[in-house]
Every structure is written in structure tokens, then in C-alpha cells.
N, C-alpha and C. Protein backbone atom coordinates (compact mmCIF):
# COMPACT_ATOMS: atom_id res chain seq x y z
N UNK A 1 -110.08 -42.21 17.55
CA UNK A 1 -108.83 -42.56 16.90
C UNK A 1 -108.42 -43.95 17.34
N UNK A 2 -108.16 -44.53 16.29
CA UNK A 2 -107.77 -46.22 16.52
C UNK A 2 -106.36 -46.23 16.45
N UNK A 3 -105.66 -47.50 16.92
CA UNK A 3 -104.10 -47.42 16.43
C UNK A 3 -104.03 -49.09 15.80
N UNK A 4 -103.39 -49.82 15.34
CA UNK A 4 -102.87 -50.43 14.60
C UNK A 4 -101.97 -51.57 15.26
N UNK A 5 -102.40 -52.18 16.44
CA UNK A 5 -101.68 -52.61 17.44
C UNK A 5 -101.06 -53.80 16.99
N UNK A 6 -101.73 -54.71 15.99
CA UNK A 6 -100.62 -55.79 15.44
C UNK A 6 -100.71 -56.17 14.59
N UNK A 7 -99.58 -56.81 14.23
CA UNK A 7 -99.06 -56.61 12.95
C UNK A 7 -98.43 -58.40 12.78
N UNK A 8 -99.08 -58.68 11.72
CA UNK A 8 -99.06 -60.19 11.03
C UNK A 8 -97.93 -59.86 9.81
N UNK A 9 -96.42 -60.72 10.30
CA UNK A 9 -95.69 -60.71 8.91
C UNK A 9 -96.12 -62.39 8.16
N UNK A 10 -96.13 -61.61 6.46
CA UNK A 10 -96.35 -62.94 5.92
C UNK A 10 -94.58 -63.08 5.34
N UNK A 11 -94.03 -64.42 5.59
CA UNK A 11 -93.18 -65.16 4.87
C UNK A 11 -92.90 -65.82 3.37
N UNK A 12 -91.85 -65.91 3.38
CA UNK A 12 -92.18 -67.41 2.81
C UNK A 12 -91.70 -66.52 1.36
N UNK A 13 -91.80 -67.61 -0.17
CA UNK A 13 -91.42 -67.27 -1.21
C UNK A 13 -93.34 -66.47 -1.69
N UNK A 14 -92.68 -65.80 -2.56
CA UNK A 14 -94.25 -64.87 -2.89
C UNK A 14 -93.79 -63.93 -4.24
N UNK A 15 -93.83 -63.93 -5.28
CA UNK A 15 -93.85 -63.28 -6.62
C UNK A 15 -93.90 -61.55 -6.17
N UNK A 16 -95.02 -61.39 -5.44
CA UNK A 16 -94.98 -60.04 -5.12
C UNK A 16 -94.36 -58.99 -4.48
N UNK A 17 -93.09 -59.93 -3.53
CA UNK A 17 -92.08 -59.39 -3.01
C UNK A 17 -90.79 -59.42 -3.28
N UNK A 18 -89.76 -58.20 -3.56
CA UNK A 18 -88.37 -58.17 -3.82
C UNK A 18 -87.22 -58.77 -2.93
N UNK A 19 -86.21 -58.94 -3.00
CA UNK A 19 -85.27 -59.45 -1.59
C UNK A 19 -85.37 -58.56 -0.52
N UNK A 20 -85.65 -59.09 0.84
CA UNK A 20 -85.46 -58.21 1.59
C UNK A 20 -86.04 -57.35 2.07
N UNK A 21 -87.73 -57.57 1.67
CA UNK A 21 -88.58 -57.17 1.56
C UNK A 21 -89.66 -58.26 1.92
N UNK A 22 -90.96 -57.93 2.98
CA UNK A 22 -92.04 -58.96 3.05
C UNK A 22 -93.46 -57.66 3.38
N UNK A 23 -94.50 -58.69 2.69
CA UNK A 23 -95.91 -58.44 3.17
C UNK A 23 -96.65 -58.29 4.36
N UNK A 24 -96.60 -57.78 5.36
CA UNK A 24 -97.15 -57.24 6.35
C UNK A 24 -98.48 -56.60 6.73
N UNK A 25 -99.19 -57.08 7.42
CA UNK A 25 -100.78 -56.67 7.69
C UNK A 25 -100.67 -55.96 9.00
N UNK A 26 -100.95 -54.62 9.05
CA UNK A 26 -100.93 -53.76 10.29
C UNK A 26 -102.47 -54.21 10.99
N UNK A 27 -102.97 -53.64 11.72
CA UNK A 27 -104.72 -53.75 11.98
C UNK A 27 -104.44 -53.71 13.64
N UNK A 28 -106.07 -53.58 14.17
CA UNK A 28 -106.34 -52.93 15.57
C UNK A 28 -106.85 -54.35 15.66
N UNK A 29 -107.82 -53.92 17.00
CA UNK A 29 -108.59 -55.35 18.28
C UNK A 29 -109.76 -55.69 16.68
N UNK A 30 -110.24 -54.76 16.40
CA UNK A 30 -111.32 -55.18 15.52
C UNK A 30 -111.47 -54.85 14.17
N UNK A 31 -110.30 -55.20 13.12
CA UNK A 31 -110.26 -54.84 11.93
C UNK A 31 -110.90 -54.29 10.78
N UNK A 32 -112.04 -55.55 11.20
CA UNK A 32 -113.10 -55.45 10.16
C UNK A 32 -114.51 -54.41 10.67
N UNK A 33 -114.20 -54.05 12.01
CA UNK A 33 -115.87 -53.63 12.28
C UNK A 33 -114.82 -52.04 12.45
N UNK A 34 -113.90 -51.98 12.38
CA UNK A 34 -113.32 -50.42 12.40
C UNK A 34 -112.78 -50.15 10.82
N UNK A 35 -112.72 -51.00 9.96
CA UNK A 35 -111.75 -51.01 9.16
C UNK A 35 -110.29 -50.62 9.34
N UNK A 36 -109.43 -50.56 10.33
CA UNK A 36 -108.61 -50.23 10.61
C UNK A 36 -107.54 -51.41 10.37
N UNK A 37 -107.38 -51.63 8.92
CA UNK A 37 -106.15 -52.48 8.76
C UNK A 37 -105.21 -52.17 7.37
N UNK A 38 -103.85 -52.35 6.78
CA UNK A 38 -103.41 -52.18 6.09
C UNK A 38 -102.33 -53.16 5.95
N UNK A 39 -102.42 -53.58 4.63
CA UNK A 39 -101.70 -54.82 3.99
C UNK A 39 -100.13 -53.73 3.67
N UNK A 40 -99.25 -53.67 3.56
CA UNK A 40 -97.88 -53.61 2.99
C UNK A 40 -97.02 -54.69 3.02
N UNK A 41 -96.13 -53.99 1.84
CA UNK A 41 -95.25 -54.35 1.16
C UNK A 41 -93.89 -53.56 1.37
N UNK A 42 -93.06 -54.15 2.09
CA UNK A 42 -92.05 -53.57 2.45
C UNK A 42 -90.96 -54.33 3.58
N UNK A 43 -90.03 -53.46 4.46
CA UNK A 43 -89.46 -53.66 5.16
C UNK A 43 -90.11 -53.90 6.26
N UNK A 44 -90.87 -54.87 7.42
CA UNK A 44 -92.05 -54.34 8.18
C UNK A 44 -91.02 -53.16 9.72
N UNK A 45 -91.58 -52.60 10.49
CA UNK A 45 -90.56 -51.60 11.79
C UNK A 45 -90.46 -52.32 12.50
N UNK A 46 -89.50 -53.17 12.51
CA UNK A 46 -89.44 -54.04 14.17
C UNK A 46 -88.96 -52.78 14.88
N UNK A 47 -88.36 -52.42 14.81
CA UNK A 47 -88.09 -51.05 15.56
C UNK A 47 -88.79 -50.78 16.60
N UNK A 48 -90.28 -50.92 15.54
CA UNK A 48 -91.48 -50.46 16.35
C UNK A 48 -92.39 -51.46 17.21
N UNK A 49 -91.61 -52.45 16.80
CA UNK A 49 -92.62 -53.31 17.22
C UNK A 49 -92.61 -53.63 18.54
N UNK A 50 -93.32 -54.66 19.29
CA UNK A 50 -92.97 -54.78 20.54
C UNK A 50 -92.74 -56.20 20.88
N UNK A 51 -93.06 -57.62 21.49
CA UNK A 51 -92.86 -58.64 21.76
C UNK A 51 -93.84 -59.42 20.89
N UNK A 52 -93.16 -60.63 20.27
CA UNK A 52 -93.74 -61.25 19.51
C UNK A 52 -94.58 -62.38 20.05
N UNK A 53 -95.88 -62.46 19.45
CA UNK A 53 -96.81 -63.23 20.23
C UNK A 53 -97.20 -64.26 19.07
N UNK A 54 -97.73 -65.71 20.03
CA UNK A 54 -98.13 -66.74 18.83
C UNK A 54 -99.80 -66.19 18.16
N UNK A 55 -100.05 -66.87 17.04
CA UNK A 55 -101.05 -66.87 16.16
C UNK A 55 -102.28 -66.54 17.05
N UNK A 56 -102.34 -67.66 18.16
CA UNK A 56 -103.49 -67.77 19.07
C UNK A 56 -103.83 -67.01 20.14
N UNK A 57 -102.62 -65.77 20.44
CA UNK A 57 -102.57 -65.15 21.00
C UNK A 57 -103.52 -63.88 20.33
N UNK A 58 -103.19 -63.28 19.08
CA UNK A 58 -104.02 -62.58 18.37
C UNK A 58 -105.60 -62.58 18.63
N UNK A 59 -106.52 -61.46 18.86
CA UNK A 59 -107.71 -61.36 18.69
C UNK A 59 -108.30 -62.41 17.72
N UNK A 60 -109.63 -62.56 17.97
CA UNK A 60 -110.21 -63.58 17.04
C UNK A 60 -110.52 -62.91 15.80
N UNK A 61 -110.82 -61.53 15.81
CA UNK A 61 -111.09 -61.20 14.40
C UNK A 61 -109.94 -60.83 14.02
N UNK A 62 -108.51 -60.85 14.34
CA UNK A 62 -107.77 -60.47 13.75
C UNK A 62 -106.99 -61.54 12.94
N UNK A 63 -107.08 -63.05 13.88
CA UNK A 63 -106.74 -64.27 12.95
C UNK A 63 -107.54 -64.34 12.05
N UNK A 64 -109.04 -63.89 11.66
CA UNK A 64 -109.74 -64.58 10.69
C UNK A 64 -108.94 -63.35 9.60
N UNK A 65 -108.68 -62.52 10.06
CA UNK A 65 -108.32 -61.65 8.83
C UNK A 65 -106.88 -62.24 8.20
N UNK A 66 -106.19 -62.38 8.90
CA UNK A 66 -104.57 -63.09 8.65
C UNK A 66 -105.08 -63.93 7.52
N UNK A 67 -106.09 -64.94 7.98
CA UNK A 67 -106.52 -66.34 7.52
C UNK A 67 -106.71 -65.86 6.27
N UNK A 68 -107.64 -65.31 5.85
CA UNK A 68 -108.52 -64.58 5.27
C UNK A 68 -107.33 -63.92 3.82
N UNK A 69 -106.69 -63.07 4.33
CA UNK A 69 -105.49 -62.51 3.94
C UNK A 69 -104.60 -63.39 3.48
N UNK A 70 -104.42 -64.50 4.10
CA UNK A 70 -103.42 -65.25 3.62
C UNK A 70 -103.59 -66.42 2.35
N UNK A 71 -104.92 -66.51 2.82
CA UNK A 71 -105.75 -67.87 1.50
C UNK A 71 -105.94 -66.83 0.18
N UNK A 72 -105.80 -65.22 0.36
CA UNK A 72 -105.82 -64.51 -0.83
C UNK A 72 -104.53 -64.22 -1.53
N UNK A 73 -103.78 -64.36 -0.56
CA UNK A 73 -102.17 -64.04 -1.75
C UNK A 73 -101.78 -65.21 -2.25
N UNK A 74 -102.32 -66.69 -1.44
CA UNK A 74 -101.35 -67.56 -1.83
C UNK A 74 -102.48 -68.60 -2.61
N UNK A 75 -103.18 -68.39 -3.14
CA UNK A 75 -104.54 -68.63 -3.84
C UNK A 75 -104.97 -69.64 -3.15
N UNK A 76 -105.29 -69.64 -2.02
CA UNK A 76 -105.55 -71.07 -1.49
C UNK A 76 -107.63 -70.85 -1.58
């Protein structure tokens, strides 16, 4: 059993989101070799969350996924 340890909010203006509402990527240490990640659309749980860390702080496969993720919504 894997858990989902961080969580990338995307910002910013985006067609696909309502007010008040943003795109959020959940995912573990190794996203892609567990598949353990999920894109939403929503309110993200700070609730749940815990201390916010910079970009570089993130696992390496978990920035390429952000990256990755992010050059796909915003057509880059």
C-alpha cells in the first residue's frame, strides 16, 4: 500500500477551472514506477496537508511529473 505524500497545486488562470477551485496533482516518492498519482480538480485539503516545501525540495520523479503535467494543461 502506497500513500500519496505530495501534492503539487497548479495556479494561475486555466479554462478548466471554476472560481475557487484549482488543479491539484496528489502522487507518492515514485509516481510513475508505482503509478500512484492523481490529477484533480477541485478544492485541494490543506486541512490535510502538512508544511509547504519548494519545487526542489520534491523527489526527482515527482518534479518531472509536475513538469510533465504542467507543459500538458498549459500547452506548452
Amino acid at each position: 500500500m502506497t500513500a500519496e505524500r505530495y501534492t503539487a497545486v497548479f495556479t494561475g488562470l486555466l479554462s478548466l477551472k471554476k472560481p475557487g477551485e484549482y488543479l491539484y496533482l496528489t502522487m507518492d516518492e515514485d509516481p510513475r514506477g508505482s503509478g500512484t498519482y492523481t490529477l484533480r480538480r477541485d478544492r485541494p485539503p490543506y486541512e490535510k496537508m502538512g508544511c509547504e516545501i519548494s519545487f526542489e525540495d520534491f523527489p526527482k520523479e515527482c518534479r518531472q511529473l509536475v513538469l510533465d503535467t504542467y507543459r500538458e494543461l498549459w500547452g506548452l
